[in-house]
Protein backbone atom coordinates (compact mmCIF):
# COMPACT_ATOMS: atom_id res chain seq x y z
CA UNK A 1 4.71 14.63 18.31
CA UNK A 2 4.16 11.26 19.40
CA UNK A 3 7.23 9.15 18.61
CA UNK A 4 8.73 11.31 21.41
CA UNK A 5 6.18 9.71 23.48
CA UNK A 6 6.97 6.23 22.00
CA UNK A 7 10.71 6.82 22.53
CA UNK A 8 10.64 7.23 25.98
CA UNK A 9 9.04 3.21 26.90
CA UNK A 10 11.48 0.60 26.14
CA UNK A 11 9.17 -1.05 24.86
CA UNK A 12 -2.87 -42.69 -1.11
CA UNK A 13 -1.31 -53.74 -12.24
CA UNK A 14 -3.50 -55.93 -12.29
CA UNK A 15 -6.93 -55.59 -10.59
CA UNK A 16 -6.40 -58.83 -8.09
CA UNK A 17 -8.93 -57.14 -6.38
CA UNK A 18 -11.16 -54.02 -5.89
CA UNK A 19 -11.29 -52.43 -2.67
CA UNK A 20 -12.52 -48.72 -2.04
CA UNK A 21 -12.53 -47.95 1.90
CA UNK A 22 -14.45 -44.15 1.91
CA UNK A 23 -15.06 -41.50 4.30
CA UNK A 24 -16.66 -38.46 3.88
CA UNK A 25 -16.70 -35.51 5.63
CA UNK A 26 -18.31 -31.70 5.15
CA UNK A 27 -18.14 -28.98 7.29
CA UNK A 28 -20.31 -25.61 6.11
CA UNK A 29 -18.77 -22.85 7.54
CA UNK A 30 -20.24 -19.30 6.78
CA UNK A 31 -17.32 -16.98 5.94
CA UNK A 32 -16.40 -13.79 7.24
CA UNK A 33 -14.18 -11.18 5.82
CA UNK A 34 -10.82 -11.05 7.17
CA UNK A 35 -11.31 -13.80 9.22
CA UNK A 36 -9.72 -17.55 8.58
CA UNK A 37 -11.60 -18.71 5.25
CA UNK A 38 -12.24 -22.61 5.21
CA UNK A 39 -11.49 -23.40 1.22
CA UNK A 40 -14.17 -26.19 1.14
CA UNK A 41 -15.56 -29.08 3.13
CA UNK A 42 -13.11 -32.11 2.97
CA UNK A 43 -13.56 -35.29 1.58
CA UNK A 44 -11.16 -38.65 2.00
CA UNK A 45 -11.55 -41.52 -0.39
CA UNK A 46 -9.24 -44.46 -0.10
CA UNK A 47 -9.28 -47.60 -2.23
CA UNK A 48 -7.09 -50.15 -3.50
CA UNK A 49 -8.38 -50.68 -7.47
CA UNK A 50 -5.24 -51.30 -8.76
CA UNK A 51 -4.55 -54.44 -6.83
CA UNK A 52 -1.20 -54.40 -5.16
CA UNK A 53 0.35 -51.95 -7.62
CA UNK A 54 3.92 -52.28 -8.58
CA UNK A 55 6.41 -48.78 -8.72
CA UNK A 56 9.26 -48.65 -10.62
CA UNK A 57 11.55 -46.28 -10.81
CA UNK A 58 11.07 -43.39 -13.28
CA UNK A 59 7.10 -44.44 -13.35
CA UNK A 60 4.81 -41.82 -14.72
CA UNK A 61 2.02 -42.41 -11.75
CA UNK A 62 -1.03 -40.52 -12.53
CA UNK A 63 -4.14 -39.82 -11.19
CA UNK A 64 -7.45 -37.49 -11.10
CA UNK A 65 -11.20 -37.53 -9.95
CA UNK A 66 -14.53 -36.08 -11.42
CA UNK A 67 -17.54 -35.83 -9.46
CA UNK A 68 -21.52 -34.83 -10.75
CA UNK A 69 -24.33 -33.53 -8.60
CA UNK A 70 -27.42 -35.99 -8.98
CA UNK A 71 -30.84 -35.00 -8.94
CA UNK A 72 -32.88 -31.91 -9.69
CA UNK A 73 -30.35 -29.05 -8.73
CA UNK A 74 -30.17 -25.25 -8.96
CA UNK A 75 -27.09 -24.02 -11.36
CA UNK A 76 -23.69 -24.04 -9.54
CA UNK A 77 -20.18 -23.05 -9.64
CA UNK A 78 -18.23 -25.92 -7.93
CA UNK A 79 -14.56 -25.55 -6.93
CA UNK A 80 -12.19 -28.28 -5.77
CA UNK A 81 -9.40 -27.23 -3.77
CA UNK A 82 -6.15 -28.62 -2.22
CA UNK A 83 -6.31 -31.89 -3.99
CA UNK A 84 -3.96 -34.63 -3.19
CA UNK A 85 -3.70 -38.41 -4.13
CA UNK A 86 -1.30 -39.96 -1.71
CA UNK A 87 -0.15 -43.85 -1.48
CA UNK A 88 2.81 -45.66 0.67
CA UNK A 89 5.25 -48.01 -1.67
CA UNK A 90 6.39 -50.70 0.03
CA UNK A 91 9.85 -52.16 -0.67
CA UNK A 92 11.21 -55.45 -0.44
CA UNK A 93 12.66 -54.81 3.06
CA UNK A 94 9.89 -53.68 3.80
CA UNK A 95 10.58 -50.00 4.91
CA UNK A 96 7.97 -47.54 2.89
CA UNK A 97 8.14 -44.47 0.58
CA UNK A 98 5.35 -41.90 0.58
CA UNK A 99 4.34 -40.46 -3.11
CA UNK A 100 1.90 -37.91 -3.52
CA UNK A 101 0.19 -35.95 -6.12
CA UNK A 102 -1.35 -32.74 -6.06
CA UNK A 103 -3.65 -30.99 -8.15
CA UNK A 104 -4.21 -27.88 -9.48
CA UNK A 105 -8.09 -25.68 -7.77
CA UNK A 106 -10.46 -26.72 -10.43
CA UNK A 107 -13.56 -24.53 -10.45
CA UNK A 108 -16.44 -25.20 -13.05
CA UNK A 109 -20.26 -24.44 -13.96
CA UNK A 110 -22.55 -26.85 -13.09
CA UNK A 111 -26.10 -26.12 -15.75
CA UNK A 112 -29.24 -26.57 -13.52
CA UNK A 113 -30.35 -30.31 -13.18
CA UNK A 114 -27.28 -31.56 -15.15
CA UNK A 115 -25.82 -34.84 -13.95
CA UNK A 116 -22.82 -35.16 -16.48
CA UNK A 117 -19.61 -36.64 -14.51
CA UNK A 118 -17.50 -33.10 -14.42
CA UNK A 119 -14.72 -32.79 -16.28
CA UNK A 120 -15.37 -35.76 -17.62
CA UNK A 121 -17.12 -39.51 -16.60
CA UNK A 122 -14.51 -41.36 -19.20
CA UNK A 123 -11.93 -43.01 -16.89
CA UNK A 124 -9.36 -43.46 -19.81
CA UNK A 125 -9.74 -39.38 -20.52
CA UNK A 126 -6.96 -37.16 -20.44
CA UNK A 127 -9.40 -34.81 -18.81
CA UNK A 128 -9.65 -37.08 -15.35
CA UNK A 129 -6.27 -37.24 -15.15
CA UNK A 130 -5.51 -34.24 -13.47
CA UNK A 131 -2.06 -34.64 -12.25
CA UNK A 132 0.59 -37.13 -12.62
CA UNK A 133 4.14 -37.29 -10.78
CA UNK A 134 7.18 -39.01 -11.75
CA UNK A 135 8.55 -42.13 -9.33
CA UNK A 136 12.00 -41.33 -8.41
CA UNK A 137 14.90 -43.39 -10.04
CA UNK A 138 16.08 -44.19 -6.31
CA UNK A 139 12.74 -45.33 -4.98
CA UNK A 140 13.56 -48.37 -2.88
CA UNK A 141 17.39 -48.26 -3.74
CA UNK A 142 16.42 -48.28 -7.42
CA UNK A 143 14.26 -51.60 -7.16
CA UNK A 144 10.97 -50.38 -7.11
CA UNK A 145 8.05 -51.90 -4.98
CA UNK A 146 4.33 -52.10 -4.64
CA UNK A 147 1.14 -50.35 -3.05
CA UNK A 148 -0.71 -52.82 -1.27
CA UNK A 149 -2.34 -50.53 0.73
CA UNK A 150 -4.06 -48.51 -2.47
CA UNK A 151 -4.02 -44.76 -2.86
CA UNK A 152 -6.18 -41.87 -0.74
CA UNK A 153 -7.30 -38.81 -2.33
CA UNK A 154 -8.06 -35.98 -0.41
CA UNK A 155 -10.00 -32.30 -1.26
CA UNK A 156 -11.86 -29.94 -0.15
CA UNK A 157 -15.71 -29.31 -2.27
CA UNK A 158 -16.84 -25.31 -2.57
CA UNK A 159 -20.11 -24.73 -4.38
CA UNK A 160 -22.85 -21.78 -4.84
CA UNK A 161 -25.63 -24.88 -4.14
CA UNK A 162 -24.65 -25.48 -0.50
CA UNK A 163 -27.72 -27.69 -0.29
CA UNK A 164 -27.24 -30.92 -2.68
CA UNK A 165 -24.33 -33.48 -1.82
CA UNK A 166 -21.83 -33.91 -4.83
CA UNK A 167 -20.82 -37.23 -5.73
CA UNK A 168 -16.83 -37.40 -5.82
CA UNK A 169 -14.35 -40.70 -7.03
CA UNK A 170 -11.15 -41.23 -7.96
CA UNK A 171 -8.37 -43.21 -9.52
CA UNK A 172 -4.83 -43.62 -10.05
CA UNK A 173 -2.79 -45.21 -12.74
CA UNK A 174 1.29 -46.81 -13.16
CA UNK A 175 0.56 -48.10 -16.73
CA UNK A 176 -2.31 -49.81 -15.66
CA UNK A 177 -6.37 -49.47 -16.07
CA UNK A 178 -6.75 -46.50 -13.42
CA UNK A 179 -10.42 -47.83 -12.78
CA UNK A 180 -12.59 -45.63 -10.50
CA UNK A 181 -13.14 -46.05 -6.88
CA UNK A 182 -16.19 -46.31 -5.22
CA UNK A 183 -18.07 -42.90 -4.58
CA UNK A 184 -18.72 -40.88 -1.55
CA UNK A 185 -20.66 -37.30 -1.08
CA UNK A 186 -19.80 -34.52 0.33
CA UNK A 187 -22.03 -31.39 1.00
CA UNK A 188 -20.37 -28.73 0.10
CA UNK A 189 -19.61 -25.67 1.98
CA UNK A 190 -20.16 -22.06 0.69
CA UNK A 191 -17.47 -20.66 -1.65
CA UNK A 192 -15.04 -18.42 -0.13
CA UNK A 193 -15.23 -14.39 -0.35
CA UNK A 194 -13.29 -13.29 -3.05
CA UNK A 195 -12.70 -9.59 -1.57
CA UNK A 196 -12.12 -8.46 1.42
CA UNK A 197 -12.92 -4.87 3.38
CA UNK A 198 -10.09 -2.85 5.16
CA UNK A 199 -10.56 -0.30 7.12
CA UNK A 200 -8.85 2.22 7.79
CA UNK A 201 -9.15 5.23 10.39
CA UNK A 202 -7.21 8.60 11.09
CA UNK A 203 -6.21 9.62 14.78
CA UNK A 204 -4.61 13.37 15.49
CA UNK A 205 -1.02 12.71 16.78
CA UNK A 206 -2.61 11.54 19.94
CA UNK A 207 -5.99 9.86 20.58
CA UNK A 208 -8.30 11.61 18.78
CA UNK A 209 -10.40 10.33 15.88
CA UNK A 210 -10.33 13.41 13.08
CA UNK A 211 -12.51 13.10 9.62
CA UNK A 212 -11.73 15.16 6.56
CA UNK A 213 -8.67 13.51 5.28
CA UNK A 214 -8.68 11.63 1.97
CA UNK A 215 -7.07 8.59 1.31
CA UNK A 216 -5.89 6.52 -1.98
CA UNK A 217 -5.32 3.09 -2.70
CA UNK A 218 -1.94 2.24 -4.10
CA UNK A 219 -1.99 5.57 -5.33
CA UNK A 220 -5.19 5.19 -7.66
CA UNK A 221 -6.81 8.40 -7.48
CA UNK A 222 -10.33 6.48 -8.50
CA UNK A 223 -9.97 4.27 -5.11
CA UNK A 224 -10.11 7.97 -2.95
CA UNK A 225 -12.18 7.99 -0.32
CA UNK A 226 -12.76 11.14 2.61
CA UNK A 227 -13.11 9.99 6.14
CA UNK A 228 -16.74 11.28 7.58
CA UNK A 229 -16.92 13.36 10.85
CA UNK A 230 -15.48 15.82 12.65
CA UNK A 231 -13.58 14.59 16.05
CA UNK A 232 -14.26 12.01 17.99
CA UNK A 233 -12.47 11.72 21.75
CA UNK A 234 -13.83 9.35 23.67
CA UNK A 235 -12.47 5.66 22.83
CA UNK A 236 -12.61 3.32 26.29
CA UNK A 237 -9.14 2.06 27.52
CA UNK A 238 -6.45 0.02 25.72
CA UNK A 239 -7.22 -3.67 25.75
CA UNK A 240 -3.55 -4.52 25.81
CA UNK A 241 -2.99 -0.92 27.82
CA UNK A 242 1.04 0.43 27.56
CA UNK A 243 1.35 3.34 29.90
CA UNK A 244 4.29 4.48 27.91
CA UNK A 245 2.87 4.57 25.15
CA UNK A 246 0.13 7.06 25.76
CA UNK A 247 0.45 8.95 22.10
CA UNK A 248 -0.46 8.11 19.54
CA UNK A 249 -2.94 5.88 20.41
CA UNK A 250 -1.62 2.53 18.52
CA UNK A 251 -5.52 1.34 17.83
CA UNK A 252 -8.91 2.53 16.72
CA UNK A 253 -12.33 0.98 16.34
CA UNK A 254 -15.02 2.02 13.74
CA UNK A 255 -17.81 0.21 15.17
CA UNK A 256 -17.50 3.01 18.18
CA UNK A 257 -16.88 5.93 15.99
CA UNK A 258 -17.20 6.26 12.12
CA UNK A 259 -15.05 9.50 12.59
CA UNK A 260 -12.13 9.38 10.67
CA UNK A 261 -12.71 6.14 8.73
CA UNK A 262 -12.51 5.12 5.78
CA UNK A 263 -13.19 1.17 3.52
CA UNK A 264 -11.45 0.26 0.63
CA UNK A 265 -12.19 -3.14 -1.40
CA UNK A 266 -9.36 -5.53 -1.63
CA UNK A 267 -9.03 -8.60 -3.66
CA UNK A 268 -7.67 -12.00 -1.85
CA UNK A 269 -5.44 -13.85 -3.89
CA UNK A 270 -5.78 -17.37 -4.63
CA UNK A 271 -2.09 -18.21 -3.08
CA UNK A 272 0.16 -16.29 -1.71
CA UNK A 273 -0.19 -12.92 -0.35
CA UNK A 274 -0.85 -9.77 -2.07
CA UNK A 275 0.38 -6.14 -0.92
CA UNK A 276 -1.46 -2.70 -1.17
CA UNK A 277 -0.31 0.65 0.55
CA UNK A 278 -2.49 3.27 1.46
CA UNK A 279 -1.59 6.83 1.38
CA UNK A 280 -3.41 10.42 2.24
CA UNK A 281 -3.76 12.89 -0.32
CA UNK A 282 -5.16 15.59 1.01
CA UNK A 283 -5.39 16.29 4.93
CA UNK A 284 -7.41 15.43 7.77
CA UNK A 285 -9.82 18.92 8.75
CA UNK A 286 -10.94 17.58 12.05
CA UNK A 287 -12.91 20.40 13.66
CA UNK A 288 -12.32 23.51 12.54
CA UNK A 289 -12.90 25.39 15.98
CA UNK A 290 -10.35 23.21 17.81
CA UNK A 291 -7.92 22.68 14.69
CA UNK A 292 -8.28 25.90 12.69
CA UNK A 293 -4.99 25.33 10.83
CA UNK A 294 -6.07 21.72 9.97
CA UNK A 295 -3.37 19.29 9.82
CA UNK A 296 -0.21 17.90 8.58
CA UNK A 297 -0.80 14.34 5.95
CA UNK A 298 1.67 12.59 8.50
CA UNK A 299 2.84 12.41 12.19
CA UNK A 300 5.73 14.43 14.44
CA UNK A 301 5.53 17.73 13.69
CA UNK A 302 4.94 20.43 11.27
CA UNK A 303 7.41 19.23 8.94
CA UNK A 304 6.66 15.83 9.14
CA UNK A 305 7.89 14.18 5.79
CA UNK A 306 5.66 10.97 4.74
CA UNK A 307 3.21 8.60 6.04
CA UNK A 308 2.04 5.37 4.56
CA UNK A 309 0.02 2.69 5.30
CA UNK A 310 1.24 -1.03 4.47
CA UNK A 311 -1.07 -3.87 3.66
CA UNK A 312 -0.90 -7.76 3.06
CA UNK A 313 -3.88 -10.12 2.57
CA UNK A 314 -3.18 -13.60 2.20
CA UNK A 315 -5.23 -16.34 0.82
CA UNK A 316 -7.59 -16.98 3.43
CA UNK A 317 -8.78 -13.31 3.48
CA UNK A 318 -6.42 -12.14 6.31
CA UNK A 319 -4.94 -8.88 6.48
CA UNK A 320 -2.14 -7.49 8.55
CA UNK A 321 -1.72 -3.65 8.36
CA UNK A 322 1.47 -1.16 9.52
CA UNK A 323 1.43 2.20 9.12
CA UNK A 324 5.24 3.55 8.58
CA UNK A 325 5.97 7.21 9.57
CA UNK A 326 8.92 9.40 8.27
CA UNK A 327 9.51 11.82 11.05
CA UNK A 328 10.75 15.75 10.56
CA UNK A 329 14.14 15.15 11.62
CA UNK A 330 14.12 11.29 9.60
CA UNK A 331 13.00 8.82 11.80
CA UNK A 332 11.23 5.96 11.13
CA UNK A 333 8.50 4.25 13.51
CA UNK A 334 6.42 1.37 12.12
CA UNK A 335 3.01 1.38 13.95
CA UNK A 336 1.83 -0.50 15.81
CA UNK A 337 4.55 -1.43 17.97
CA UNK A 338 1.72 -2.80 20.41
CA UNK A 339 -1.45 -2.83 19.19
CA UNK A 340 -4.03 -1.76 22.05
CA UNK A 341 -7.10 -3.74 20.34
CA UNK A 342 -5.08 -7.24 20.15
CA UNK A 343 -1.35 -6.42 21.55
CA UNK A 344 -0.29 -7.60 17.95
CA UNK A 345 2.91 -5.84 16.32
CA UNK A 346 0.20 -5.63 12.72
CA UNK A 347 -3.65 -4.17 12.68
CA UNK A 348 -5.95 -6.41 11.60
CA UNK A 349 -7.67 -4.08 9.32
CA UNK A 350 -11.28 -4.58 10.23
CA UNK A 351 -14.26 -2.16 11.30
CA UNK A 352 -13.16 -3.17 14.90
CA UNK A 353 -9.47 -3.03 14.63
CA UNK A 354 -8.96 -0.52 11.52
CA UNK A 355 -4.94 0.02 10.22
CA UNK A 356 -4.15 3.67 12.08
CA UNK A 357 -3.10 6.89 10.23
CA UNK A 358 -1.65 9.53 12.33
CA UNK A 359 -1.92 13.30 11.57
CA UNK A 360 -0.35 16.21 13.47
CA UNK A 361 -2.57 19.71 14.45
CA UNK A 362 -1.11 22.65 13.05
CA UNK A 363 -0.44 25.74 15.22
CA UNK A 364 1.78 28.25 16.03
CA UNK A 365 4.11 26.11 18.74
CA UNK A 366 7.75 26.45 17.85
CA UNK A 367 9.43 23.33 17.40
CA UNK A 368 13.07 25.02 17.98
CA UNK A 369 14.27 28.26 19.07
CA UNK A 370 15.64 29.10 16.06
CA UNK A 371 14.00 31.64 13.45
CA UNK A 372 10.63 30.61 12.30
CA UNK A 373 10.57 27.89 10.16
CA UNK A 374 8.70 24.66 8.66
CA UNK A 375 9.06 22.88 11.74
CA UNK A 376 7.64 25.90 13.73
CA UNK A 377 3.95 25.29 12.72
CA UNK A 378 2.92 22.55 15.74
CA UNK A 379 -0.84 22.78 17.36
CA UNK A 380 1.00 21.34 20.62
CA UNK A 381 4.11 20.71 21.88
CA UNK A 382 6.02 18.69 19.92
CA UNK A 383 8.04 15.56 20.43
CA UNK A 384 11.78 14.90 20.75
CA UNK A 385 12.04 14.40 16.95
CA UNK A 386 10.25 17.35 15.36
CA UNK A 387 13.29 19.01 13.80
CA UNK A 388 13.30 19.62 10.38
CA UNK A 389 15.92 17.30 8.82
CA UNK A 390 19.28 19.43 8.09
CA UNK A 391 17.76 22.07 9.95
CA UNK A 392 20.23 24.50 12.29
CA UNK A 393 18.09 25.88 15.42
């Protein structure tokens, strides 16, 4: 019934000499789920140990770091994330070309009280060369040039022993020595959830919270989970308040009501985003003396054809959440159009701002004045688009 509602409101070769500036820098942030996840606390290392390097074209430039924790320690699991070696070639004329080199996360297990050089403390090793890139043929018009300036690496230090500082250096290499900069600490900061909780609550076709219904995740019939409760109608005004928009209610909140909601675990990718939908697979009951026909597993009517929710969580641990509704007579809505937690166009999916399904009450109100029909069964009256698709009234 609601879309009627909706409708209506427009609504960094030689070693001439060995120079390692460093800087350090850690940040431990505690982590919330679905919030913005800080990968790691930086760290910035420049140094010129190659001298005033000369680039030619077609170079293989290389370069890589290892780091070890010193001291008595607890076991860890240390990740290094968004990596980067970056240096400035100069050319004859003196303009500049940036290079850089990234590397891949590198995540290991540090034993208890080890201080071994991780991956490895051998600067010629294969294994502390993490990365290379390849010097374009046209650098400097084809001519080549030189780093006078050195190289800077840059990452970001994660570790389950947020207490002891790691020790981190570097080096680079154009067919020369690669030797190791000087070393700097960082302290790391916590690792960064690897899941992430949505939530997920069911509204009648209005603005009230209704428990019973049970839910899947990307249709895994192991992931179901029933919403708790009964009804719940008595949510405080709209944050970001549309008066056109009375029904359905574009926003809930679990930490008022635990009516009608439901969690479900989702894993945050390392890049990227990943995508889950969310579907109902058997029907909201609500309660029983003000709903005794229960309701419909979508939102507009009776014959209401599909509902499902739409999820993305991206690397950081965010999720945005839409909840797409196939009315009787075809239409589509995507909800929210406003969202009356945040005014956002996506729900954020957490306990305070759940992703909304919408079910419809089931009655005896007529949709059309035609014989009795599927679109006939409505607990109120319906909206504008609560005709059965290919239906004659």
């Amino acid at each position: 019934m609601g879309l009627d509602r909706v409708s209506r409101g427009s609504d960094g070769r030689r070693r001439l000499a060995v120079a390692s500036a460093i800087v350090a820098t850690a940040a431990g942030l505690q982590l919330g789920f679905a919030s913005h996840a800080a990968a790691g606390a930086p760290i910035t290392i420049s140094g010129s140990m190659e001298g005033n390097l000369p680039v030619h074209p077609n170079d293989t430039l290389r370069a890589g770091y290892d780091f070890t924790i010193p001291g008595a320690h607890p076991a860890a699991t240390v990740t290094v994330s968004s990596a980067t070696v970056s240096l400035t070639v100069q050319c004859a004329d003196k303009s500049t070309v940036p290079l850089s080199i990234t590397f891949p996360t590198y995540t290991v297990s540090v034993p208890a009280g080890n201080s071994n050089w991780f991956p490895s403390g051998d600067q010629s090793s294969a294994l502390v060369y993490q990365s290379s890139t390849s010097v374009p043929s046209s650098i400097c018009g084809g001519a080549g040039g030189h780093a006078p300036q050195g190289a800077t690496f840059s990452a970001q230090f994660s570790s389950t022993d947020t207490k002891d500082p790691i020790n981190v250096r570097f080096h680079y290499a154009d067919n020369t020595a690669g030797s190791w900069s000087g070393t700097a600490h960082v302290v790391p900061s916590p690792p960064a959830p690897q899941t992430v909780q949505l939530w997920v609550q069911n509204l009648d076709s209005c603005k009230i919270a209704v428990g019973g219904g049970t839910f899947v995740l990307n249709g895994n019939s192991a992931s179901a989970q029933t919403a708790g409760g009964t009804e719940f109608k008595s949510f405080p005004a709209p944050k970001f308040p549309n008066a056109n928009m009375p029904c359905p209610r574009q926003g809930g909140d679990c930490t008022i009501t635990s009516v009608g909601c439901v969690t479900f675990t989702l894993a945050i990718p390392t890049s990227g985003t990943a995508s889950y939908t969310v579907t109902q697979t058997s029907a909201a009951v609500g309660d029983p003396s003000q709903a005794p026909d229960g309701y419909t597993k979508c939102e507009g009517g009776s014959a209401c054809q599909s509902e499902t929710i739409n999820v993305t969580v991206d690397s950081a641990g965010n999720v945005q959440g839409n909840d797409t509704n196939v009315y009787p007579d075809g239409t589509v809505v995507t909800f929210p159009i406003s969202d009356v937690n945040t005014g956002a166009s996506f729900y954020s999916g957490t306990q305070s701002d759940p992703v909304m399904f919408f079910s419809e009450k089931l009655g005896n109100v007529a949709c059309d004045s035609g014989p009795v029909d599927a679109d006939d069964h409505n607990g109120s009256t319906p909206g504008g688009h609560c005709e059965q698709q290919g239906d004659t009234p």
